[in-house]
C-alpha atoms as a PDB file:
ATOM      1  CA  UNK A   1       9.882 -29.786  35.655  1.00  0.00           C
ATOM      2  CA  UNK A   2       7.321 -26.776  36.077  1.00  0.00           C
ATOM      3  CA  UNK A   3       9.795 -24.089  35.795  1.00  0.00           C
ATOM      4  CA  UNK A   4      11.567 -25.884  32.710  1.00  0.00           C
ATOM      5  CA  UNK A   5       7.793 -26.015  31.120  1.00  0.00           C
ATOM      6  CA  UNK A   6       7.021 -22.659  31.942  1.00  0.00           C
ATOM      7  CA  UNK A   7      10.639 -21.074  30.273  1.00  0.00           C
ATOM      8  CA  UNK A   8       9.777 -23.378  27.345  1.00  0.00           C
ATOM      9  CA  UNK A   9       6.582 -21.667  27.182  1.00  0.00           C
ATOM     10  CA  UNK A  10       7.588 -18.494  27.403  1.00  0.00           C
ATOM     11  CA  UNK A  11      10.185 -18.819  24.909  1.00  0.00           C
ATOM     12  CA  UNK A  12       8.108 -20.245  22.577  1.00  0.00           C
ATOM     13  CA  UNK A  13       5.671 -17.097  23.165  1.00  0.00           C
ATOM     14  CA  UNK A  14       8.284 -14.467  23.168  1.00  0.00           C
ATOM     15  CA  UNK A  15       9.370 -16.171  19.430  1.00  0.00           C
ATOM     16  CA  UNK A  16       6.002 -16.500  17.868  1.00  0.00           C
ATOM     17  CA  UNK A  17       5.506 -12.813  19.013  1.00  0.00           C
ATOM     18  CA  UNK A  18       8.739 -11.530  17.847  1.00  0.00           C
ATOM     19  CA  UNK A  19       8.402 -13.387  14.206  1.00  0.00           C
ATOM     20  CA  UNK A  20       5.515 -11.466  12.788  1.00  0.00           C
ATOM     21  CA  UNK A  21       8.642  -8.501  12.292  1.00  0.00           C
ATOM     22  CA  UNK A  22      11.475 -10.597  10.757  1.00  0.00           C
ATOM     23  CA  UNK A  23      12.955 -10.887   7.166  1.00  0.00           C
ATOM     24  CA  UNK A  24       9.756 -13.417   6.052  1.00  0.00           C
ATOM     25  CA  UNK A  25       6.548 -10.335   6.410  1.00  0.00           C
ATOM     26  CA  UNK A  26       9.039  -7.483   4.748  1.00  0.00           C
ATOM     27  CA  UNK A  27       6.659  -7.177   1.876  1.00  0.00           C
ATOM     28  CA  UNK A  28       3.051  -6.049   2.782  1.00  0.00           C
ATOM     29  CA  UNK A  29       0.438  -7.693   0.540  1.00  0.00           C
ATOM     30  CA  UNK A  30      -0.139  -7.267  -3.332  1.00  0.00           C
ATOM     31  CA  UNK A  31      -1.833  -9.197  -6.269  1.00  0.00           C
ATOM     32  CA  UNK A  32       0.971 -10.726  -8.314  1.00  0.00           C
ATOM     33  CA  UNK A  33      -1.118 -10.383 -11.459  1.00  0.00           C
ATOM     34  CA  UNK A  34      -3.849  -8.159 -13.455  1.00  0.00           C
ATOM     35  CA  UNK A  35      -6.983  -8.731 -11.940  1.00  0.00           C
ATOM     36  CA  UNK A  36      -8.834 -11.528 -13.380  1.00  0.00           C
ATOM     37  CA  UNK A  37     -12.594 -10.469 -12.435  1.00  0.00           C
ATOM     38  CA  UNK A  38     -14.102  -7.085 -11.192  1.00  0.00           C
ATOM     39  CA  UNK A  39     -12.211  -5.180  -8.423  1.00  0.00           C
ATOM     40  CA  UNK A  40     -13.784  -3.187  -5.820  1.00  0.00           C
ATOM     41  CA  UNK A  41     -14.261   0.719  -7.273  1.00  0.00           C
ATOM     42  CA  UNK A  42     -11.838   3.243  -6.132  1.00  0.00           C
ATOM     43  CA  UNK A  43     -13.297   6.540  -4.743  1.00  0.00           C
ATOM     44  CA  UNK A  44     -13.909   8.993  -7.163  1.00  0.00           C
ATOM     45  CA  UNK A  45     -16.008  12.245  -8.283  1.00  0.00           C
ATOM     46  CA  UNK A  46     -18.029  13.824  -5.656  1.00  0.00           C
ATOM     47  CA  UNK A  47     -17.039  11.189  -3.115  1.00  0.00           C
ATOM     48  CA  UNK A  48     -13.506  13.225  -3.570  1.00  0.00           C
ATOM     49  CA  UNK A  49     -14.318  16.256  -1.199  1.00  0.00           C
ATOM     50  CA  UNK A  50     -14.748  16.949   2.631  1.00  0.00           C
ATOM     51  CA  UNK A  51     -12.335  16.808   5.322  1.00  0.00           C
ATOM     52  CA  UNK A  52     -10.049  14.017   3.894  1.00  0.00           C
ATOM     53  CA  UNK A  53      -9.799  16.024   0.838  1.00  0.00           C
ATOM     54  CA  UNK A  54      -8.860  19.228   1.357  1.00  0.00           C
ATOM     55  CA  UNK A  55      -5.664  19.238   0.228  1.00  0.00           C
ATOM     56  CA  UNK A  56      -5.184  19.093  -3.859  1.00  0.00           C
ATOM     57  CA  UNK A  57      -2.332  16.670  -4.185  1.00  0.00           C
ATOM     58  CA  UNK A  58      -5.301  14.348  -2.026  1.00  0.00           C
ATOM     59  CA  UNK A  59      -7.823  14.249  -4.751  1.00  0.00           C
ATOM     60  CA  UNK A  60      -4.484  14.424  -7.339  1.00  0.00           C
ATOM     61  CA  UNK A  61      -3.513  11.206  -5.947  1.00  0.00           C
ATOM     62  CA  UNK A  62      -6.654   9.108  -6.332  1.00  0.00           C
ATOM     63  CA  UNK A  63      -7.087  10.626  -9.795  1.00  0.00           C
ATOM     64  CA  UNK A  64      -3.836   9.006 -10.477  1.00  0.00           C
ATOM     65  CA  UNK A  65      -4.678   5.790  -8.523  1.00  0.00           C
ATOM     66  CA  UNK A  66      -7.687   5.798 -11.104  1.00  0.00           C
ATOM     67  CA  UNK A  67      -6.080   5.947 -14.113  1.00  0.00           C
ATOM     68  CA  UNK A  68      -3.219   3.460 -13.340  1.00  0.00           C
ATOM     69  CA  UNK A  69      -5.802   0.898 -10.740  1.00  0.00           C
ATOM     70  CA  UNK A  70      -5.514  -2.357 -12.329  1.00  0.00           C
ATOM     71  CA  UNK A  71      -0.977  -1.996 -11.877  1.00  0.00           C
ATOM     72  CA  UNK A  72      -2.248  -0.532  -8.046  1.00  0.00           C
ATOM     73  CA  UNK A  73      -3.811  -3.952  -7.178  1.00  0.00           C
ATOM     74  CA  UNK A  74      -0.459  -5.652  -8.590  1.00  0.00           C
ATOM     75  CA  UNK A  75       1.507  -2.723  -5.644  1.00  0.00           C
ATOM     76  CA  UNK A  76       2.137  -3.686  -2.114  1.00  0.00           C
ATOM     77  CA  UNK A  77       1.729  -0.502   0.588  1.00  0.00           C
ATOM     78  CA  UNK A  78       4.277  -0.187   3.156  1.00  0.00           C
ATOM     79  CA  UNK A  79       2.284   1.844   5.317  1.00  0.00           C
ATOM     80  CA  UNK A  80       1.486  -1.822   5.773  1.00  0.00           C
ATOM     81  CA  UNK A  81      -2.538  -1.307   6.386  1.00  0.00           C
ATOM     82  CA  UNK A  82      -2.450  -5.252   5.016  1.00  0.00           C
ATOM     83  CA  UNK A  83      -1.467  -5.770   8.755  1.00  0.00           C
ATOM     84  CA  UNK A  84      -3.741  -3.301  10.743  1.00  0.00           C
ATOM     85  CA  UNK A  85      -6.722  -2.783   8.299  1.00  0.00           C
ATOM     86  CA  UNK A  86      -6.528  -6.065   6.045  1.00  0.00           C
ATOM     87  CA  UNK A  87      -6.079  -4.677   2.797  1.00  0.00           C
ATOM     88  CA  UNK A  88      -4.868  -6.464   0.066  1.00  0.00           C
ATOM     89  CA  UNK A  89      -2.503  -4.330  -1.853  1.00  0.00           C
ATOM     90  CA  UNK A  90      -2.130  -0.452  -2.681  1.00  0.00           C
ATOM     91  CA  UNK A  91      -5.408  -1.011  -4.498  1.00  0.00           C
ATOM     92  CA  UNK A  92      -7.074  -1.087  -0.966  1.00  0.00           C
ATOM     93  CA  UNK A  93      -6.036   2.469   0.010  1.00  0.00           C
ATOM     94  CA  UNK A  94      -8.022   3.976  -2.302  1.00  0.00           C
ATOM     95  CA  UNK A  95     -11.355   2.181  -2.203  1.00  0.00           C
ATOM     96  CA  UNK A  96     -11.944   3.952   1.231  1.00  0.00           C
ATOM     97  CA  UNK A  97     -10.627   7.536   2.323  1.00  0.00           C
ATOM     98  CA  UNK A  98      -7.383   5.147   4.189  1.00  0.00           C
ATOM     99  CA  UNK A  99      -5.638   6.762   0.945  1.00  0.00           C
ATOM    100  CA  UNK A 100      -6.515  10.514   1.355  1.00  0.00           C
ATOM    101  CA  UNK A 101      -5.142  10.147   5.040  1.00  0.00           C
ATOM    102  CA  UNK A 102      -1.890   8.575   5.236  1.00  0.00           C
ATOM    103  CA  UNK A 103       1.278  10.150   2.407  1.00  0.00           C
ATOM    104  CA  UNK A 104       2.748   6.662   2.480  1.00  0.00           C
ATOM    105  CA  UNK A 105      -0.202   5.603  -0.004  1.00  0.00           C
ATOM    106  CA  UNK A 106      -0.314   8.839  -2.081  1.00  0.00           C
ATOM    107  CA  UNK A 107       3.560   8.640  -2.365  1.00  0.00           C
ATOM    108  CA  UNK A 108       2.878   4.875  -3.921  1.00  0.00           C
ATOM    109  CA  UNK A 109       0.480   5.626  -6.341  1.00  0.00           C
ATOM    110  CA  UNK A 110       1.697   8.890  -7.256  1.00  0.00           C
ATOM    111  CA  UNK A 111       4.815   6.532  -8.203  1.00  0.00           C
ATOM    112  CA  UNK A 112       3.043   4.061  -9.856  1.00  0.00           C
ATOM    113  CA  UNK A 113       1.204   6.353 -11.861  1.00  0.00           C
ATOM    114  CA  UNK A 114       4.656   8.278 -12.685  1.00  0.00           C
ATOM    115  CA  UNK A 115       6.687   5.038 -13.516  1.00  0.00           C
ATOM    116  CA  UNK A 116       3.737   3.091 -15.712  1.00  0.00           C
ATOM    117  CA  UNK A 117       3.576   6.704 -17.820  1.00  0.00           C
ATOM    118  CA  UNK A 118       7.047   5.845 -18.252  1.00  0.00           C
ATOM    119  CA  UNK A 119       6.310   2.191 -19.730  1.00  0.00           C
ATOM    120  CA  UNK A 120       7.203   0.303 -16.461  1.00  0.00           C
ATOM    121  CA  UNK A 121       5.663  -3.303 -16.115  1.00  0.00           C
ATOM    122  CA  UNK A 122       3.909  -3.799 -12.927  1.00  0.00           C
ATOM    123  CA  UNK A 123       6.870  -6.155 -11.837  1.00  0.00           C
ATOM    124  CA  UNK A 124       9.327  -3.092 -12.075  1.00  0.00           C
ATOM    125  CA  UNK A 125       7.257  -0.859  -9.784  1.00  0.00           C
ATOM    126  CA  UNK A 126       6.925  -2.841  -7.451  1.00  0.00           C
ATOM    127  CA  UNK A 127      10.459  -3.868  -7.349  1.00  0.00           C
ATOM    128  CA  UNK A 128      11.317  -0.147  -7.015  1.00  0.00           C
ATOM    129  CA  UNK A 129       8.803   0.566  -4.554  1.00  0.00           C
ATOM    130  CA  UNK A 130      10.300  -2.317  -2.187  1.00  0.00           C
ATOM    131  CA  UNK A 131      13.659  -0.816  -2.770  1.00  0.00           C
ATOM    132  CA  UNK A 132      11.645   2.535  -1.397  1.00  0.00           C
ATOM    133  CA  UNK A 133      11.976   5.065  -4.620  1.00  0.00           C
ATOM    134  CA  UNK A 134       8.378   5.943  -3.965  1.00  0.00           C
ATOM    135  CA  UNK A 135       9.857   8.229  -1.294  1.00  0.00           C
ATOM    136  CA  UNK A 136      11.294  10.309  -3.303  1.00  0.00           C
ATOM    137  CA  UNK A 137       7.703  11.759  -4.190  1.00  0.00           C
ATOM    138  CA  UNK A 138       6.880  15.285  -3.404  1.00  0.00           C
ATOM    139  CA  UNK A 139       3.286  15.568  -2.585  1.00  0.00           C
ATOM    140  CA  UNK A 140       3.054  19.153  -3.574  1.00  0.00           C
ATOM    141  CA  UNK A 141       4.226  18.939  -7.098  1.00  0.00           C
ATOM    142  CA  UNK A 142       2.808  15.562  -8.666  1.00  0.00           C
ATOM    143  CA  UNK A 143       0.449  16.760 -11.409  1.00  0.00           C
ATOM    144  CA  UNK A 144      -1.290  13.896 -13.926  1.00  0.00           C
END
């Protein structure tokens, strides 16, 4: 009866462990509408320089994020920091210098910046950012 506990157990451990990666967590976290209230400001100005920024398309990138931040907080980020750091959505990234570091999030918002300049709805982004057309963005050439 102890062994068939104990395989029961582990099973049931092996599972739970196992289930965080299936089909049901395939989309990182995002805001499915506008912000209602105040988000949390995005890094900007002076706060754009030093060793996370020393790169152009870095600063580029949370310009962009800037100018498009209320349809960022509607983006998921699949560098999938909603896992490992807790943010909330793409919005996250670039509160904190998380953005400047990783091309996963300047990819996305270089994208979402791109496609809303085109007259996409938040919706549409993010359904072509989960099909993964943000990485098709080149880094060195985005310009706003």
């Amino acid at each position: 009866m102890k062994r068939v506990l104990g395989c029961l157990a582990a099973a049931l451990l092996t599972v739970g462990a196992y289930a965080q990666f299936g089909p049901a967590s395939d989309v990182p976290a995002y805001h499915p509408a506008a912000p209602s209230a105040a988000m949390p400001p995005l890094m900007h100005g002076t706060q754009l320089s030093g060793e996370y920024f020393t790169h152009g398309y870095q600063v580029t990138s949370y310009k962009m994020a800037a100018s498009v931040e209320r349809v960022l907080w509607q983006e998921p980020c699949y560098c999938r920091c909603d896992r490992g750091m807790g943010h909330k959505s793409l919005h996250s990234c670039f509160e904190v210098t998380h953005g400047a570091a990783c091309s996963t999030c300047m990819k996305e918002a270089a994208y979402t910046y791109q496609e809303t300049k085109k007259g996409r709805s938040p919706a549409q982004i993010r359904d072509a950012i989960e099909r993964g057309e943000w990485e098709l963005v080149d880094l060195d050439t985005i310009k706003m």
